[in-house]
PDB file of N, CA and C in Angstrom:
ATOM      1  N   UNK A   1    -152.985 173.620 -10.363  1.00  0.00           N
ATOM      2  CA  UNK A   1    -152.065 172.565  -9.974  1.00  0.00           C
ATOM      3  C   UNK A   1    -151.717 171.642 -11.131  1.00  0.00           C
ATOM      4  N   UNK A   2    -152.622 171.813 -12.019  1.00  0.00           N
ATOM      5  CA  UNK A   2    -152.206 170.538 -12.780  1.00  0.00           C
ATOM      6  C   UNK A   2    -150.945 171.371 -13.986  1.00  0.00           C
ATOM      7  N   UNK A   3    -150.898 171.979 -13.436  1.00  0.00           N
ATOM      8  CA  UNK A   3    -149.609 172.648 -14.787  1.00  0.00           C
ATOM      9  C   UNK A   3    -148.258 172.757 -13.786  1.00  0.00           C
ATOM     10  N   UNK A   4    -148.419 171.939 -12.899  1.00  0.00           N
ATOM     11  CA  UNK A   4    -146.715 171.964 -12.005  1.00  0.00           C
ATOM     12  C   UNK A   4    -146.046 170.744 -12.961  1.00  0.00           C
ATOM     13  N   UNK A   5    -144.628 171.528 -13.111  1.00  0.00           N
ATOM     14  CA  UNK A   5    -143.646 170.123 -13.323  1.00  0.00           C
ATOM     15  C   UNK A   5    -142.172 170.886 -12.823  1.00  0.00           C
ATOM     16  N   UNK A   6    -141.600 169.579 -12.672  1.00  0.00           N
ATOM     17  CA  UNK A   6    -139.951 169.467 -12.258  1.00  0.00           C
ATOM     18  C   UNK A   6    -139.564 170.975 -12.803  1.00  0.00           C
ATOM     19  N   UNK A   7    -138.782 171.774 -12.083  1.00  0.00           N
ATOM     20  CA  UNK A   7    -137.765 172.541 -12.188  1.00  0.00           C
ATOM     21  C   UNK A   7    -136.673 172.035 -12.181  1.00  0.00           C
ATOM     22  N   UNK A   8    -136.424 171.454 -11.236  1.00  0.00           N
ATOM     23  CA  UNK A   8    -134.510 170.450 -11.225  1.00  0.00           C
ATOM     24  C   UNK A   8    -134.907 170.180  -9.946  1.00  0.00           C
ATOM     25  N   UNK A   9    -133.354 169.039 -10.162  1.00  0.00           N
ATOM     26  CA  UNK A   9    -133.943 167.588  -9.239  1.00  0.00           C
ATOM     27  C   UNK A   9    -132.379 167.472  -8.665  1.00  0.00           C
ATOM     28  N   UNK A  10    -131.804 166.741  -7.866  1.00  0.00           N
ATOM     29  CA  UNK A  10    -130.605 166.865  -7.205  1.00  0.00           C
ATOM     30  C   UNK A  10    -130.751 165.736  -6.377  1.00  0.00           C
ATOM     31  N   UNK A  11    -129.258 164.884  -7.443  1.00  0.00           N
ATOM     32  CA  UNK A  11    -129.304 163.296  -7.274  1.00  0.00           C
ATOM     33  C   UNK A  11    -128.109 163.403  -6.008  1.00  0.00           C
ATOM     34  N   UNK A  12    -128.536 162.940  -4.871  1.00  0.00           N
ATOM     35  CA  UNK A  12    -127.630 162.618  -3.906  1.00  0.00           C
ATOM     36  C   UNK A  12    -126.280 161.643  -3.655  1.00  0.00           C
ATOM     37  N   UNK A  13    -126.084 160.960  -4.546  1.00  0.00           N
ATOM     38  CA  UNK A  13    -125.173 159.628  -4.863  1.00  0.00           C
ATOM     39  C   UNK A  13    -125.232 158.213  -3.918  1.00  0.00           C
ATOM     40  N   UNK A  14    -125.806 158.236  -2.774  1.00  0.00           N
ATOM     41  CA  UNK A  14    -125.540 157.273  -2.308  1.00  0.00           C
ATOM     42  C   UNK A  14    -127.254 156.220  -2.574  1.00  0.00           C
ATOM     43  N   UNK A  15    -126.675 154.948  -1.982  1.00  0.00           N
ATOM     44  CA  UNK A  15    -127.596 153.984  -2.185  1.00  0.00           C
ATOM     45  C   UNK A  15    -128.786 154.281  -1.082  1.00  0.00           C
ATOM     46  N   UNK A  16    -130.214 154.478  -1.283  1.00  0.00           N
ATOM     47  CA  UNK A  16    -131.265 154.129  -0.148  1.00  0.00           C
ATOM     48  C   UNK A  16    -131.145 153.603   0.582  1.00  0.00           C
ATOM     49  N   UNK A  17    -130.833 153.448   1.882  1.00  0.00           N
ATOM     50  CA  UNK A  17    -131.409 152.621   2.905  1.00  0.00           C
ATOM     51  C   UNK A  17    -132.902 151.964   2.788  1.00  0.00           C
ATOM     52  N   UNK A  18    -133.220 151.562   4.521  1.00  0.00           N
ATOM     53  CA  UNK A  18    -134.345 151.159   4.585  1.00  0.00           C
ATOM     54  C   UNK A  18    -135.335 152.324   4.836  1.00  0.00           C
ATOM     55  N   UNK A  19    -134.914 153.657   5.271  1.00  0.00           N
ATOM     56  CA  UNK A  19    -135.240 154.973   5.262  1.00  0.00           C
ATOM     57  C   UNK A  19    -135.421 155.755   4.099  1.00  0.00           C
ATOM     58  N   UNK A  20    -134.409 155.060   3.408  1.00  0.00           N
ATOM     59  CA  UNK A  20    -134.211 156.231   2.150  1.00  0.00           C
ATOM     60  C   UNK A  20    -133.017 156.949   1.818  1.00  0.00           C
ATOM     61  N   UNK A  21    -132.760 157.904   1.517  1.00  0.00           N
ATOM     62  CA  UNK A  21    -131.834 158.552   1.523  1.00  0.00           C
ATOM     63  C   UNK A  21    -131.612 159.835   2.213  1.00  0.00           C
ATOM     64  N   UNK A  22    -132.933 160.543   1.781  1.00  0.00           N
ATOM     65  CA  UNK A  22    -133.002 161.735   2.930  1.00  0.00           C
ATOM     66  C   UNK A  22    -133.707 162.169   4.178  1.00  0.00           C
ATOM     67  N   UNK A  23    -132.746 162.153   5.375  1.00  0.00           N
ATOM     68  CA  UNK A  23    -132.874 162.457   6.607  1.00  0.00           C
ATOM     69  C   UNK A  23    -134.514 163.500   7.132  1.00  0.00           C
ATOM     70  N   UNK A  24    -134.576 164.311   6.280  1.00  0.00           N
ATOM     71  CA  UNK A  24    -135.921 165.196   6.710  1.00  0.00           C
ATOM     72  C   UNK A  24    -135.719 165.995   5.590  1.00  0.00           C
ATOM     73  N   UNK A  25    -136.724 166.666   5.795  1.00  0.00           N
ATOM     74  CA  UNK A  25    -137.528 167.675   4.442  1.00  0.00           C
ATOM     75  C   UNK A  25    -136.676 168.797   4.837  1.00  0.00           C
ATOM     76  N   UNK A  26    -136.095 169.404   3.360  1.00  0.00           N
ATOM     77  CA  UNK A  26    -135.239 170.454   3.589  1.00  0.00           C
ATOM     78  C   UNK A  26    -135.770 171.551   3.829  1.00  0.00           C
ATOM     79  N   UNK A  27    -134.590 172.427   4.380  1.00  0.00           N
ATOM     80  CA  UNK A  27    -135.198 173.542   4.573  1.00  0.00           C
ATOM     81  C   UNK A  27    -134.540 174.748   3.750  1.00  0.00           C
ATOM     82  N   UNK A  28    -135.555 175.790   3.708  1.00  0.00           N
ATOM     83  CA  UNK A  28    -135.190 176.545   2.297  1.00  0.00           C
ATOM     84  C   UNK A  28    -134.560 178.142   3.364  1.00  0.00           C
ATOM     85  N   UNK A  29    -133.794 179.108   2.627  1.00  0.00           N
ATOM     86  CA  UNK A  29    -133.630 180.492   3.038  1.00  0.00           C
ATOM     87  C   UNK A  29    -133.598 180.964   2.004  1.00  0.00           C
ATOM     88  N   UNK A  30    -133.463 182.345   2.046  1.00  0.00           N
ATOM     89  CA  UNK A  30    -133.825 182.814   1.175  1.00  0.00           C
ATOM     90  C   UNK A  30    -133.271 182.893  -0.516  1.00  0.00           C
ATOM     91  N   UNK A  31    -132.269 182.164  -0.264  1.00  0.00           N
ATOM     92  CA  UNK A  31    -131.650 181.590  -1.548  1.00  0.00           C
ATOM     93  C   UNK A  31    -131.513 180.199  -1.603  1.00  0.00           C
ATOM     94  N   UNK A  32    -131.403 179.261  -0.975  1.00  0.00           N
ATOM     95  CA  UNK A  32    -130.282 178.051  -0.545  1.00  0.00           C
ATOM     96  C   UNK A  32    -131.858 176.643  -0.164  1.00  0.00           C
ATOM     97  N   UNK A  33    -131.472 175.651  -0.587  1.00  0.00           N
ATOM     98  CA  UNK A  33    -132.198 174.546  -0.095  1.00  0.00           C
ATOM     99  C   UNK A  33    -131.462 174.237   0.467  1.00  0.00           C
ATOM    100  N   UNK A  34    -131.288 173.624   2.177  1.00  0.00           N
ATOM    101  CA  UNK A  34    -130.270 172.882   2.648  1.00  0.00           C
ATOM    102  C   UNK A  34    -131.250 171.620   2.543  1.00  0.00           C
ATOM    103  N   UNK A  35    -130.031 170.747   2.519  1.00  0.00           N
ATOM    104  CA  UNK A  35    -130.630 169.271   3.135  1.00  0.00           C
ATOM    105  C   UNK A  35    -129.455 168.247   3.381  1.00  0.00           C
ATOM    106  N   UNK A  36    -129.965 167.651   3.926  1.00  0.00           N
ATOM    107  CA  UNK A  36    -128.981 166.100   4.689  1.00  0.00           C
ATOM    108  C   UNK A  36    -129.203 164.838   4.008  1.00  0.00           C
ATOM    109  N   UNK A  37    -128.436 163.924   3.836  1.00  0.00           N
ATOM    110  CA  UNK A  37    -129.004 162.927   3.928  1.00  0.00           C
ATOM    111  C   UNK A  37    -128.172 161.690   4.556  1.00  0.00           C
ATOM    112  N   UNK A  38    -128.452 160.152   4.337  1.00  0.00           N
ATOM    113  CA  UNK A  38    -128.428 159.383   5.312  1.00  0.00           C
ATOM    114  C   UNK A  38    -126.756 159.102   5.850  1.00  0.00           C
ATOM    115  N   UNK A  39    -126.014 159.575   5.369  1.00  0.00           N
ATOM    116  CA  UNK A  39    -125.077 159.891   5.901  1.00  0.00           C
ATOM    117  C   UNK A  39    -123.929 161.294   6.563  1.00  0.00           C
ATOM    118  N   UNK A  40    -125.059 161.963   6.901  1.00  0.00           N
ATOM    119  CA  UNK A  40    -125.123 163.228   7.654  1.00  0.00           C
ATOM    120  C   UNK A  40    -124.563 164.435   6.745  1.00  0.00           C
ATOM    121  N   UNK A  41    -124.471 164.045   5.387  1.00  0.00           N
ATOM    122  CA  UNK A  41    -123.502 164.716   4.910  1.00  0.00           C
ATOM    123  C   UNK A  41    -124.547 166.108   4.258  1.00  0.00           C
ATOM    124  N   UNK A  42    -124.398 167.301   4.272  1.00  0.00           N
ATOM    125  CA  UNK A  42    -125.293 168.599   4.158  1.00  0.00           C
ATOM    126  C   UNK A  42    -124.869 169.220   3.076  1.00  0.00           C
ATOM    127  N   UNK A  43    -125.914 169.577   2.174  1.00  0.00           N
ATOM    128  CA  UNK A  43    -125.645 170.140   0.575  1.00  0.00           C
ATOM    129  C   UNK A  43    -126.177 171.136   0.636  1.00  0.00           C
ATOM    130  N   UNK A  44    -125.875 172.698   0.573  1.00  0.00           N
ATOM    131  CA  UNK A  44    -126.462 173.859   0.323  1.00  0.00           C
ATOM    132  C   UNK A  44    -126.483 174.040  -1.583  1.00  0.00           C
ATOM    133  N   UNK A  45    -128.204 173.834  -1.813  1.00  0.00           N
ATOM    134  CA  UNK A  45    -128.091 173.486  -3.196  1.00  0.00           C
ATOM    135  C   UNK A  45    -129.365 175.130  -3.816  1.00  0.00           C
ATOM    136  N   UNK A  46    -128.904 176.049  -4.692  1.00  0.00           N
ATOM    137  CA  UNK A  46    -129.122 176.946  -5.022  1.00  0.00           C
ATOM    138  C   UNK A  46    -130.267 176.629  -5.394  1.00  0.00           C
ATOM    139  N   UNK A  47    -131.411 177.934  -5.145  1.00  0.00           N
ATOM    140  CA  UNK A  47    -132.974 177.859  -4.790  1.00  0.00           C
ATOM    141  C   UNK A  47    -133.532 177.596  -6.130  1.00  0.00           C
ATOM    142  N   UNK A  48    -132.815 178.559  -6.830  1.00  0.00           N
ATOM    143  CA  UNK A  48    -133.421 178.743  -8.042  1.00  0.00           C
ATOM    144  C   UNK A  48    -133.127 177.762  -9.469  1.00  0.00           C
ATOM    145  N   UNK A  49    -131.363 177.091  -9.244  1.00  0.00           N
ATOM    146  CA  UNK A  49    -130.849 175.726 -10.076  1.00  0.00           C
ATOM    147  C   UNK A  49    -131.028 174.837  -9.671  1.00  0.00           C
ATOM    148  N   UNK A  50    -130.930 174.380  -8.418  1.00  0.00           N
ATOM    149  CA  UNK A  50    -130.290 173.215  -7.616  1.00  0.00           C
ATOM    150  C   UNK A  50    -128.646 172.850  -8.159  1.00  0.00           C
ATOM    151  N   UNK A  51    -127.887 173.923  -8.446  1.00  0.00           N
ATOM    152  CA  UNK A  51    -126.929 173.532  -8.185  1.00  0.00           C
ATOM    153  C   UNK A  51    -126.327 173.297  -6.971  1.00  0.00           C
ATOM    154  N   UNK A  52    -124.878 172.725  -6.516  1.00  0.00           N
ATOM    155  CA  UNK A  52    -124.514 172.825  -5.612  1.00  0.00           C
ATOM    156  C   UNK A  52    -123.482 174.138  -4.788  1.00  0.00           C
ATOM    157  N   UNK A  53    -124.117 174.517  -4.364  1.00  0.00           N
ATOM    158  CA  UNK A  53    -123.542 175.715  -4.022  1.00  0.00           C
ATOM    159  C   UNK A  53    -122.312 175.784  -2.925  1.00  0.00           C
ATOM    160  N   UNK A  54    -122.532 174.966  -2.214  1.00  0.00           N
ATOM    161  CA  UNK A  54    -121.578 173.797  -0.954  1.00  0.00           C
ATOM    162  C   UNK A  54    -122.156 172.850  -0.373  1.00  0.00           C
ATOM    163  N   UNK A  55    -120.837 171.876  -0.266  1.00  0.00           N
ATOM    164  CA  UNK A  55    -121.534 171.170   0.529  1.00  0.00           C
ATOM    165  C   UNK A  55    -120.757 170.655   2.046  1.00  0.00           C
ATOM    166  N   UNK A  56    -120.938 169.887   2.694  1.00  0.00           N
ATOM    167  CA  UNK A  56    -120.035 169.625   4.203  1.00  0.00           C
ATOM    168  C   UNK A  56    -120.076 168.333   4.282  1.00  0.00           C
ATOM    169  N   UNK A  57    -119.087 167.301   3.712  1.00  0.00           N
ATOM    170  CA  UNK A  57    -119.271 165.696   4.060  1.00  0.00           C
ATOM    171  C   UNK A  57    -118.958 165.404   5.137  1.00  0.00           C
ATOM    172  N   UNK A  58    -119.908 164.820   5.878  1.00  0.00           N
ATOM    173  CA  UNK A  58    -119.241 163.975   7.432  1.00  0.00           C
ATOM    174  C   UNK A  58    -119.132 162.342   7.125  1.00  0.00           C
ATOM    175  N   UNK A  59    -119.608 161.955   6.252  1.00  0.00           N
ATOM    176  CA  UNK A  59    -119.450 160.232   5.716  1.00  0.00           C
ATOM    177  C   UNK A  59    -119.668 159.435   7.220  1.00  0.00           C
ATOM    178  N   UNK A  60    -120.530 159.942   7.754  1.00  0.00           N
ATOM    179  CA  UNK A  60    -121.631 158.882   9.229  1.00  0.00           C
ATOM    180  C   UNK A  60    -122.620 158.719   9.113  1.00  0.00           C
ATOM    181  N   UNK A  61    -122.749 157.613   9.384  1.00  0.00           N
ATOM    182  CA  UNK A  61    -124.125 156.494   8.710  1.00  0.00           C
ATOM    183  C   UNK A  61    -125.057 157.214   9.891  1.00  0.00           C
ATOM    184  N   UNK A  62    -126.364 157.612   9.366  1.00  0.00           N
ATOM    185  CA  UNK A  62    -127.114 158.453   9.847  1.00  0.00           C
ATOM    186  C   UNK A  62    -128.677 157.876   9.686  1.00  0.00           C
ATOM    187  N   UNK A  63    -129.082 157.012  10.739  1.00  0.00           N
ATOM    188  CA  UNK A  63    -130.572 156.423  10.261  1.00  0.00           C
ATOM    189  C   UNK A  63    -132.093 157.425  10.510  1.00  0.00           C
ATOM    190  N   UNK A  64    -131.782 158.903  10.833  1.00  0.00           N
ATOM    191  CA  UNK A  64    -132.963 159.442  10.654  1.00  0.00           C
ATOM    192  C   UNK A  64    -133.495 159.020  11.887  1.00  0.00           C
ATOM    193  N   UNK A  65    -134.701 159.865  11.746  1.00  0.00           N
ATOM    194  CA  UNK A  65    -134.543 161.044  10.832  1.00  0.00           C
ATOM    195  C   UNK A  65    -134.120 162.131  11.843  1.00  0.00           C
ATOM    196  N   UNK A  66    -133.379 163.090  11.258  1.00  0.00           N
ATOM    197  CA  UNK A  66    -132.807 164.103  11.603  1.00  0.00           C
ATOM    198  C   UNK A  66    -133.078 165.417  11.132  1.00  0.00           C
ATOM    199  N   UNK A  67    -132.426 166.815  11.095  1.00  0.00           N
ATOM    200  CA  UNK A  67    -133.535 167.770  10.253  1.00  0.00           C
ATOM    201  C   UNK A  67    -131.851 168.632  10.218  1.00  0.00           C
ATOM    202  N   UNK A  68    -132.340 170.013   9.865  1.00  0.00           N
ATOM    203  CA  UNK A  68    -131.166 171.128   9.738  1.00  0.00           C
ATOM    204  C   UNK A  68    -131.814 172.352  10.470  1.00  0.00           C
ATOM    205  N   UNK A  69    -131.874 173.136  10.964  1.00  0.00           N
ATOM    206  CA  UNK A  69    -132.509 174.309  11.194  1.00  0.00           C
ATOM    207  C   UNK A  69    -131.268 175.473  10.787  1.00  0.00           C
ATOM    208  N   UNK A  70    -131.548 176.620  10.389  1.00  0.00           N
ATOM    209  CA  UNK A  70    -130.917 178.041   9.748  1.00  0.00           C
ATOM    210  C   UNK A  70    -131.291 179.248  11.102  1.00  0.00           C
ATOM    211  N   UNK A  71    -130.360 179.645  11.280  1.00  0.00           N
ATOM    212  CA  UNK A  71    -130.218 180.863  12.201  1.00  0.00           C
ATOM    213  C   UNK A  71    -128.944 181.932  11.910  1.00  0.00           C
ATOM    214  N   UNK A  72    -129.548 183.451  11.312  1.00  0.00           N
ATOM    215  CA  UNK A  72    -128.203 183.620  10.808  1.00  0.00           C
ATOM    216  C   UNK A  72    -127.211 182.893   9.698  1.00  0.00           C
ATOM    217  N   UNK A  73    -125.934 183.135  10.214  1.00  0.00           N
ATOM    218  CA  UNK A  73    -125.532 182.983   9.012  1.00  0.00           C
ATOM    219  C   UNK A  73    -124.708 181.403   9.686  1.00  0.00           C
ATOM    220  N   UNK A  74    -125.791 180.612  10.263  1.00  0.00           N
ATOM    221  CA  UNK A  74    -125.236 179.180  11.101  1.00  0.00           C
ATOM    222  C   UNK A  74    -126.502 178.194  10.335  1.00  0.00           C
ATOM    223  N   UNK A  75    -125.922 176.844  10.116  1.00  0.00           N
ATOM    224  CA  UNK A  75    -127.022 175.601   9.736  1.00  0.00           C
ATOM    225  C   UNK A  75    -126.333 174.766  10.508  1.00  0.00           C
ATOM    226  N   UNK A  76    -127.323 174.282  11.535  1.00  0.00           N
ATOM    227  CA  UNK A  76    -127.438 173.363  12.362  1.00  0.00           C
ATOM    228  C   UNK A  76    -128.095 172.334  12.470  1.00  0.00           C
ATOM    229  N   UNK A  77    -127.314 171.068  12.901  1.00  0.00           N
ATOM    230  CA  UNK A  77    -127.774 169.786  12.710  1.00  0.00           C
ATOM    231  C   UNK A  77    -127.250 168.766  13.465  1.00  0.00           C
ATOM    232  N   UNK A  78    -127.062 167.653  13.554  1.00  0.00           N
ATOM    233  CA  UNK A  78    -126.377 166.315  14.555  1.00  0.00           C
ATOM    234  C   UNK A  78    -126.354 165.252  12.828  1.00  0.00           C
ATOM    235  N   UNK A  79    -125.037 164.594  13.361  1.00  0.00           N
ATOM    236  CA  UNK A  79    -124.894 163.541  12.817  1.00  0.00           C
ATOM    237  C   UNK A  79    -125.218 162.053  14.447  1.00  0.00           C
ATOM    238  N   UNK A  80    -125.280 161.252  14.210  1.00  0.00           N
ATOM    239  CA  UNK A  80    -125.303 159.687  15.634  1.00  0.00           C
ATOM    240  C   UNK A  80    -124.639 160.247  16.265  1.00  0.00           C
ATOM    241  N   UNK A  81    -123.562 160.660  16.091  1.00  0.00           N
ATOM    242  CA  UNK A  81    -122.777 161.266  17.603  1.00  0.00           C
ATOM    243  C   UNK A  81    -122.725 162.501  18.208  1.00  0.00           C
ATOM    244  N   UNK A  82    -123.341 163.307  17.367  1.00  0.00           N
ATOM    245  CA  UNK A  82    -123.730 164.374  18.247  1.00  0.00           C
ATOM    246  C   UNK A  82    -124.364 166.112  17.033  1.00  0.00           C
ATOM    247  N   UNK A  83    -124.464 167.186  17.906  1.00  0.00           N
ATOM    248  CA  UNK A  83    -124.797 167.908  16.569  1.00  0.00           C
ATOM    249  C   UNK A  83    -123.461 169.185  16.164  1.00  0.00           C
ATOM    250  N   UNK A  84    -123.841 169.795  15.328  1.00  0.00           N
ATOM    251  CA  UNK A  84    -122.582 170.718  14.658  1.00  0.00           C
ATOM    252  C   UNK A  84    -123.509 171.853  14.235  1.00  0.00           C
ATOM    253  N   UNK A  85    -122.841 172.913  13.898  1.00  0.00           N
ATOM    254  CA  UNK A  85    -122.921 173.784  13.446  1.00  0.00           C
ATOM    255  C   UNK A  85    -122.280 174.867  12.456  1.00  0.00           C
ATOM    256  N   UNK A  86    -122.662 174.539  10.992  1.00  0.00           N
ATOM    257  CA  UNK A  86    -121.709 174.943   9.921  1.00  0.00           C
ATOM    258  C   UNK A  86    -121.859 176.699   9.501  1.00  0.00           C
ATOM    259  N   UNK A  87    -121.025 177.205   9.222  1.00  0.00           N
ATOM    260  CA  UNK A  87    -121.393 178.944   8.721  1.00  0.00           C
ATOM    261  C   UNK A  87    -121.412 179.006   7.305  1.00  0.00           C
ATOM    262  N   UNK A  88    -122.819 179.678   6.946  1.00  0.00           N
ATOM    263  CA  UNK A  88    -122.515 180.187   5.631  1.00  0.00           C
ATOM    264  C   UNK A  88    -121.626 181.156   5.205  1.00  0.00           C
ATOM    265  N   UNK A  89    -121.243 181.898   4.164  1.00  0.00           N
ATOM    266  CA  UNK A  89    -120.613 182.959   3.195  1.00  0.00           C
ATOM    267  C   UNK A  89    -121.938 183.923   3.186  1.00  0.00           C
ATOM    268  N   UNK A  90    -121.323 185.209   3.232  1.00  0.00           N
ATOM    269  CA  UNK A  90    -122.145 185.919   3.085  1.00  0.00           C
ATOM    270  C   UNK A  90    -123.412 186.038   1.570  1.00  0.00           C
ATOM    271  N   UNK A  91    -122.678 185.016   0.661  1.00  0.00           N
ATOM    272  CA  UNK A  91    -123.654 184.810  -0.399  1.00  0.00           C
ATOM    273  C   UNK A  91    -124.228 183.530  -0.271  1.00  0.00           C
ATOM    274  N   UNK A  92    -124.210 183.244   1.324  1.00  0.00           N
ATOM    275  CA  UNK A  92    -125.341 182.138   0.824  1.00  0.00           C
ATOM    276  C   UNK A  92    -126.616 182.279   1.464  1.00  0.00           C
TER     277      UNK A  92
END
């Protein structure tokens, strides 16, 4: 353990809340980190760069915590008003 360090890091842009910024601990497939943060907005960020691979802005203030779950080729989630369900590309 003591020989772990940063691979890459993936700055979200917005300001912390009193929560923070991100909604729940992402979840990974077999390529893709998804994650949310406090304004519902969902970044499919590549496993191995953290680049951004896509992302889906909803710009709704989102106080958490909330999560994403992966089924197929669907990532599912809720913003305050309710939940959605986005499709990946077959490369993601």
């Amino acid at each position: 353990m003591r020989h772990l360090h940063v691979v890459w890091r993936f700055h979200f842009g917005i300001p912390p809340g009193a929560a923070g910024v991100v909604t729940a601990t992402p979840v990974a497939t077999q390529s893709l980190i998804l994650t949310q943060d406090m304004q519902s907005n969902v970044f499919a960020l590549d496993k191995v760069t953290g680049a951004v691979r896509w992302r889906h802005m909803f710009h709704a203030r989102n106080g958490g915590p909330n999560g994403l779950a992966v089924a197929g080729d669907r990532v599912y989630g809720a913003t305050d008003t309710g939940p959605f369900a986005l499709r990946c590309g077959p490369d993601d």
